[in-house]
Protein backbone atom coordinates (compact mmCIF):
# COMPACT_ATOMS: atom_id res chain seq x y z
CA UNK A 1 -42.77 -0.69 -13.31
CA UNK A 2 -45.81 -2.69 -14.65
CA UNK A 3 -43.26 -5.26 -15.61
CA UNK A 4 -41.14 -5.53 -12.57
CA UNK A 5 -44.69 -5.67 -10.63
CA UNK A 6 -45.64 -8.69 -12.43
CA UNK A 7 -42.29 -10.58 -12.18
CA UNK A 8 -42.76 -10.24 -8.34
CA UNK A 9 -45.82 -12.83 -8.65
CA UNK A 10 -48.71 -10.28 -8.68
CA UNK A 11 -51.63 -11.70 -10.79
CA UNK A 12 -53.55 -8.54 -11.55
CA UNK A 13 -52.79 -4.51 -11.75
CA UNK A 14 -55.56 -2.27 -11.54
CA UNK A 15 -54.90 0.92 -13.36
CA UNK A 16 -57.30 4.58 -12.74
CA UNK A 17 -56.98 8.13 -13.77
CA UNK A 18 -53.09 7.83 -14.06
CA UNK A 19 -53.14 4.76 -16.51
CA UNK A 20 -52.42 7.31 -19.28
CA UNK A 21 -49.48 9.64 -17.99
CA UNK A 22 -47.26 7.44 -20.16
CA UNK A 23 -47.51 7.10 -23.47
CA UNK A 24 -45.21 3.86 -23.96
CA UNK A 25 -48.42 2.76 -21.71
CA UNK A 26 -50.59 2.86 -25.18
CA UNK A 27 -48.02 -0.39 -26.73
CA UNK A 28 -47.68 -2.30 -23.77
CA UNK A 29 -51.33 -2.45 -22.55
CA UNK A 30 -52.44 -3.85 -25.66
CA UNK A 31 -49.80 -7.13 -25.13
CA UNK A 32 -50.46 -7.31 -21.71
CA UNK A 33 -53.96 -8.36 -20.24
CA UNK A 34 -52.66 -8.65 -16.45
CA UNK A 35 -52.19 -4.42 -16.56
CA UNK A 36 -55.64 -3.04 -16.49
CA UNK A 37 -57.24 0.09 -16.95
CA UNK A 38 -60.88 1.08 -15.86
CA UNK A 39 -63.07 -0.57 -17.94
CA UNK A 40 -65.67 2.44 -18.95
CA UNK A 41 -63.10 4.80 -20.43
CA UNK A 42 -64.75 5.21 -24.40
CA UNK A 43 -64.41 2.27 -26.68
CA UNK A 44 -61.14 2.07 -28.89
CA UNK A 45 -58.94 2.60 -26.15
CA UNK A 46 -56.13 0.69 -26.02
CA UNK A 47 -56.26 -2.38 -23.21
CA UNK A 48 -59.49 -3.63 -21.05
CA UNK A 49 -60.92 -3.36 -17.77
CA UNK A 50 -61.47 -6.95 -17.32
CA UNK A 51 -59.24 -10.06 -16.36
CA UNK A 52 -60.26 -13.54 -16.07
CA UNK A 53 -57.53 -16.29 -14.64
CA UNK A 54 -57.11 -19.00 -12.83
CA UNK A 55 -55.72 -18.91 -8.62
CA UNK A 56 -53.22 -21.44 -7.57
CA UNK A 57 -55.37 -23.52 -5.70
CA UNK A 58 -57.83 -23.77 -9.25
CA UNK A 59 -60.45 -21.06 -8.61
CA UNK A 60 -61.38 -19.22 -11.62
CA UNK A 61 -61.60 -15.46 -10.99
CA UNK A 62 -62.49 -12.26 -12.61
CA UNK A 63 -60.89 -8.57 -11.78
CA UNK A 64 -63.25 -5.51 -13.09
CA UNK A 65 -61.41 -1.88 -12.74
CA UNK A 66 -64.19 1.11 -12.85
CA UNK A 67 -63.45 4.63 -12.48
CA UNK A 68 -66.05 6.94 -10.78
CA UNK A 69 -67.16 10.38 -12.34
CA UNK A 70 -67.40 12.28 -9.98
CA UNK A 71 -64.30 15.25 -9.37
CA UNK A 72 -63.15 13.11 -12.56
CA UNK A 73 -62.54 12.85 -16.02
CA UNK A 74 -66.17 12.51 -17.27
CA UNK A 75 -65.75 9.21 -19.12
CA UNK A 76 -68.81 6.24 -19.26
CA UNK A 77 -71.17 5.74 -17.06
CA UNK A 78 -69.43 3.04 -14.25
CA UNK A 79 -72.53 1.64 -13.24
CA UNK A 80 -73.99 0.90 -16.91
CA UNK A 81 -70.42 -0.43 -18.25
CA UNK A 82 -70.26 -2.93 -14.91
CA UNK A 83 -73.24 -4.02 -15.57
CA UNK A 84 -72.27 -5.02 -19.57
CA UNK A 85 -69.01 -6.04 -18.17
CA UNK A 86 -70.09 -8.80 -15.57
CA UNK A 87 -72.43 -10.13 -18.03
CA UNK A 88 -69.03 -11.44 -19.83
CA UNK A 89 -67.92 -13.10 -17.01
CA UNK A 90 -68.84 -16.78 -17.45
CA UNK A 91 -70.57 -19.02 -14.72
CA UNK A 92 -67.38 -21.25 -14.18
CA UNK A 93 -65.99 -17.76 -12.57
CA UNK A 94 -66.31 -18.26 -8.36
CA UNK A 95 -65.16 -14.98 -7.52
CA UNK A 96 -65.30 -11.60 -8.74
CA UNK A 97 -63.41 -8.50 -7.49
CA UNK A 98 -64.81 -4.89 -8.52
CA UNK A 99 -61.89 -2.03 -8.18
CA UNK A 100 -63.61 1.44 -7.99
CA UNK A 101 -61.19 3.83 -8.40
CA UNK A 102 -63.00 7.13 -7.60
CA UNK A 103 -62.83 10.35 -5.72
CA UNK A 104 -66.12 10.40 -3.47
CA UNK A 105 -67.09 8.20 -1.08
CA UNK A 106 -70.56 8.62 -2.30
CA UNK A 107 -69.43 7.36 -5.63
CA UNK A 108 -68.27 4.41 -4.29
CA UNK A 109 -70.40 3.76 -1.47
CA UNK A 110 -73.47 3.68 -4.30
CA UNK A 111 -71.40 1.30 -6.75
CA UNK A 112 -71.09 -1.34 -3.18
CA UNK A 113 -75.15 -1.41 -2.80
CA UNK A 114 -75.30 -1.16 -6.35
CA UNK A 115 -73.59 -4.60 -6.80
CA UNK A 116 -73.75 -6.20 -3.84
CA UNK A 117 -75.09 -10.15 -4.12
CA UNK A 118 -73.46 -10.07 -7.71
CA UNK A 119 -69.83 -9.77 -7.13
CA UNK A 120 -67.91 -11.28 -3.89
CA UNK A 121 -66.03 -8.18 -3.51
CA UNK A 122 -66.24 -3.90 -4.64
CA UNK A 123 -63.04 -2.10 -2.99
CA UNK A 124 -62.88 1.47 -3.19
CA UNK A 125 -58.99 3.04 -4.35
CA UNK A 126 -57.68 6.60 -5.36
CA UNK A 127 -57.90 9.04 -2.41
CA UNK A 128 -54.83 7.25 -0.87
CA UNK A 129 -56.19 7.14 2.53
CA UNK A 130 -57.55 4.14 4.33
CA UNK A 131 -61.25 4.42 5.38
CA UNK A 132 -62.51 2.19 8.06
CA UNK A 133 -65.67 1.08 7.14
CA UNK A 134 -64.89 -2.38 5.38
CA UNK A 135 -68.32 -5.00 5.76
CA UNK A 136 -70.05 -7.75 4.22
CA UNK A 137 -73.03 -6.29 2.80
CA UNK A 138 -76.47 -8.09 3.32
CA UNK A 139 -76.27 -10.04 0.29
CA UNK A 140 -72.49 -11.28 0.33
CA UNK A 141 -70.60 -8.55 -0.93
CA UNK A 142 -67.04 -7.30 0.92
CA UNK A 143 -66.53 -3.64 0.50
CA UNK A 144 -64.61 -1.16 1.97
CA UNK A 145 -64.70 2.38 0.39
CA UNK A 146 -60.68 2.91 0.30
CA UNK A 147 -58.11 0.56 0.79
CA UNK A 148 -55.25 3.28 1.23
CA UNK A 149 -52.03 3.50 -0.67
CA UNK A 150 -48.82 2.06 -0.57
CA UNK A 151 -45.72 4.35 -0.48
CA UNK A 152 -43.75 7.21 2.07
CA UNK A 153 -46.72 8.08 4.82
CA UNK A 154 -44.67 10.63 6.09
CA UNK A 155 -45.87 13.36 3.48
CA UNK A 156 -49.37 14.19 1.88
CA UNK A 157 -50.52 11.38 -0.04
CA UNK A 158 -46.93 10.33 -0.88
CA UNK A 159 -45.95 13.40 -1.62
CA UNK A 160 -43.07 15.34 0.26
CA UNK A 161 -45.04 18.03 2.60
CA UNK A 162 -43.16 20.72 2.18
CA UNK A 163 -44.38 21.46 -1.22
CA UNK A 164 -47.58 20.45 -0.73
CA UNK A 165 -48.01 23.23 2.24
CA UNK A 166 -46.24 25.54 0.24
CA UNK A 167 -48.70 25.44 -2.76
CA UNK A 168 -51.48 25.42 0.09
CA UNK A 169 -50.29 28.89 1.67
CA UNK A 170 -49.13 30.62 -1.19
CA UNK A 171 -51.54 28.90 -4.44
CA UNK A 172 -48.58 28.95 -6.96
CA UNK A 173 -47.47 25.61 -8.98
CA UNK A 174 -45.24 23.55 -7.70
CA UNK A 175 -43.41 20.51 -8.52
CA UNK A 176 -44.05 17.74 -6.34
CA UNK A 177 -41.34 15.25 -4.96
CA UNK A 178 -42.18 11.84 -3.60
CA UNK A 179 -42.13 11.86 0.28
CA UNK A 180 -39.64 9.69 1.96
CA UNK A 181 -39.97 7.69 5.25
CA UNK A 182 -42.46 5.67 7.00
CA UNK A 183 -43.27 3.35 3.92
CA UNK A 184 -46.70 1.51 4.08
CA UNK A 185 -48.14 -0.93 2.43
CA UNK A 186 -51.65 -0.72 3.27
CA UNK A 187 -54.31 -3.87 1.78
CA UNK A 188 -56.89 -6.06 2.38
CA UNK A 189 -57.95 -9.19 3.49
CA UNK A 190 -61.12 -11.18 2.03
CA UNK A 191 -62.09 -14.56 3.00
CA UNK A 192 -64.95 -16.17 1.02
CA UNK A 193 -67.45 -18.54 2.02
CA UNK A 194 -66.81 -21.90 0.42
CA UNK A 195 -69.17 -24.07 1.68
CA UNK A 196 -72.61 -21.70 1.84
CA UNK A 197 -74.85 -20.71 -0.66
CA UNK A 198 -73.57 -19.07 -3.24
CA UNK A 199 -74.79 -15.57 -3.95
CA UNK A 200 -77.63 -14.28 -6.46
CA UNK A 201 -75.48 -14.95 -9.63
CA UNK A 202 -73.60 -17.49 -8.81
CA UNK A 203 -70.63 -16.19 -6.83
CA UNK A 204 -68.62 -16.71 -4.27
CA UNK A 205 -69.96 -14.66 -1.26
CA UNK A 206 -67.37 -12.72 1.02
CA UNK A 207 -67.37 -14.20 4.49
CA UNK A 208 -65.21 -11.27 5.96
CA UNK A 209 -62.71 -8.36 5.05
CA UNK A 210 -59.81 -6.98 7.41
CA UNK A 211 -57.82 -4.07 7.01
CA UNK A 212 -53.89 -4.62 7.34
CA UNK A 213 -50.87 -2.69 6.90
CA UNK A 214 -47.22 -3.45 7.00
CA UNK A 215 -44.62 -0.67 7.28
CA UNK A 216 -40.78 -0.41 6.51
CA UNK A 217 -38.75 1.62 8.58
């Protein structure tokens, strides 16, 4: 899927508490530095959290991916390992995009404040639903806690519904199917500020973020 993603002109995949399900994920990740995985899981994992490239129109950028602890897997500490991880990013880079792929909005709320006038942009991703809170933050920072998913809306969190309420009134396992219907693609929009100051280190400071969402029928 990776693969196919990629060929489609994506520049960067994000990856979060699912980046392991796979095992043919632990030979590919390795050969592939566009397919991410949050940066803090324990050193000696295969792949990295970080990508630097280059946009079309010349910008050089940087892509962290941090997973929250929280509800989670208790791996690093997200706000430590950003901190070691921006500090590889070199000053040539104009903008910055943090992923934080966690459970609470708490979690992620914190990591916005916690960063904000270093990177031009900390979205939130994981619970699958949308929040509607996206802002610049005083010091140039575009953050919106969760920027949804993209799949079937017609079920719980992509999930076919039936099951889901099943397991909900009756607390057995259950296998879950993929909902169908009502396909989303739910994203962001983040325009920078060019011309003005730049923000405390040297980045690119987000001028405005918009919510959008295109569906399928």
């Amino acid at each position: 899927l990776a693969e196919e993603l990629l060929k489609m002109g994506i520049d960067v995949l994000t990856g979060g508490n699912h980046s392991w399900d796979r095992k043919e994920i632990l030979e590919f990740l390795p050969h592939e530095p566009r397919l991410l995985r949050p940066a803090n899981f324990p050193e000696g994992n295969a792949g990295s959290g970080l990508y630097l490239g280059t946009a079309k129109n010349g910008v050089n950028y940087a892509v962290l991916n941090l997973q929250g602890r929280v509800f989670m897997t208790p791996i690093d500490d997200p706000f430590r390992k950003a901190d070691s991880e921006l500090a590889k990013i070199p000053e040539d880079v104009a903008f910055v995009f943090v992923d934080m792929h966690a459970e609470t909005t708490s979690e992620k709320i914190a990591m916005g404040w916690y960063l904000d006038g270093r990177v031009t942009a900390v979205v939130g991703t994981h619970t699958h639903v949308t929040t509607a809170d996206e802002r610049v933050l005083p010091h140039g920072t575009a953050y919106i806690t969760d920027v949804g998913m993209t799949g079937p809306h017609g079920g719980v969190i992509g999930m076919d519904r039936n099951g889901i309420i099943g397991k909900f009134l009756n607390g057995l396992p259950a296998r879950f199917e993929v909902a169908s219907g009502d396909v989303q693609m739910n994203c962001i929009l983040i325009e920078t500020d060019d011309e003005g100051p730049r923000n405390a280190s040297g980045r690119l400071r987000g001028r405005s973020i918009e919510r959008l969402r295109f569906c399928i029928d």
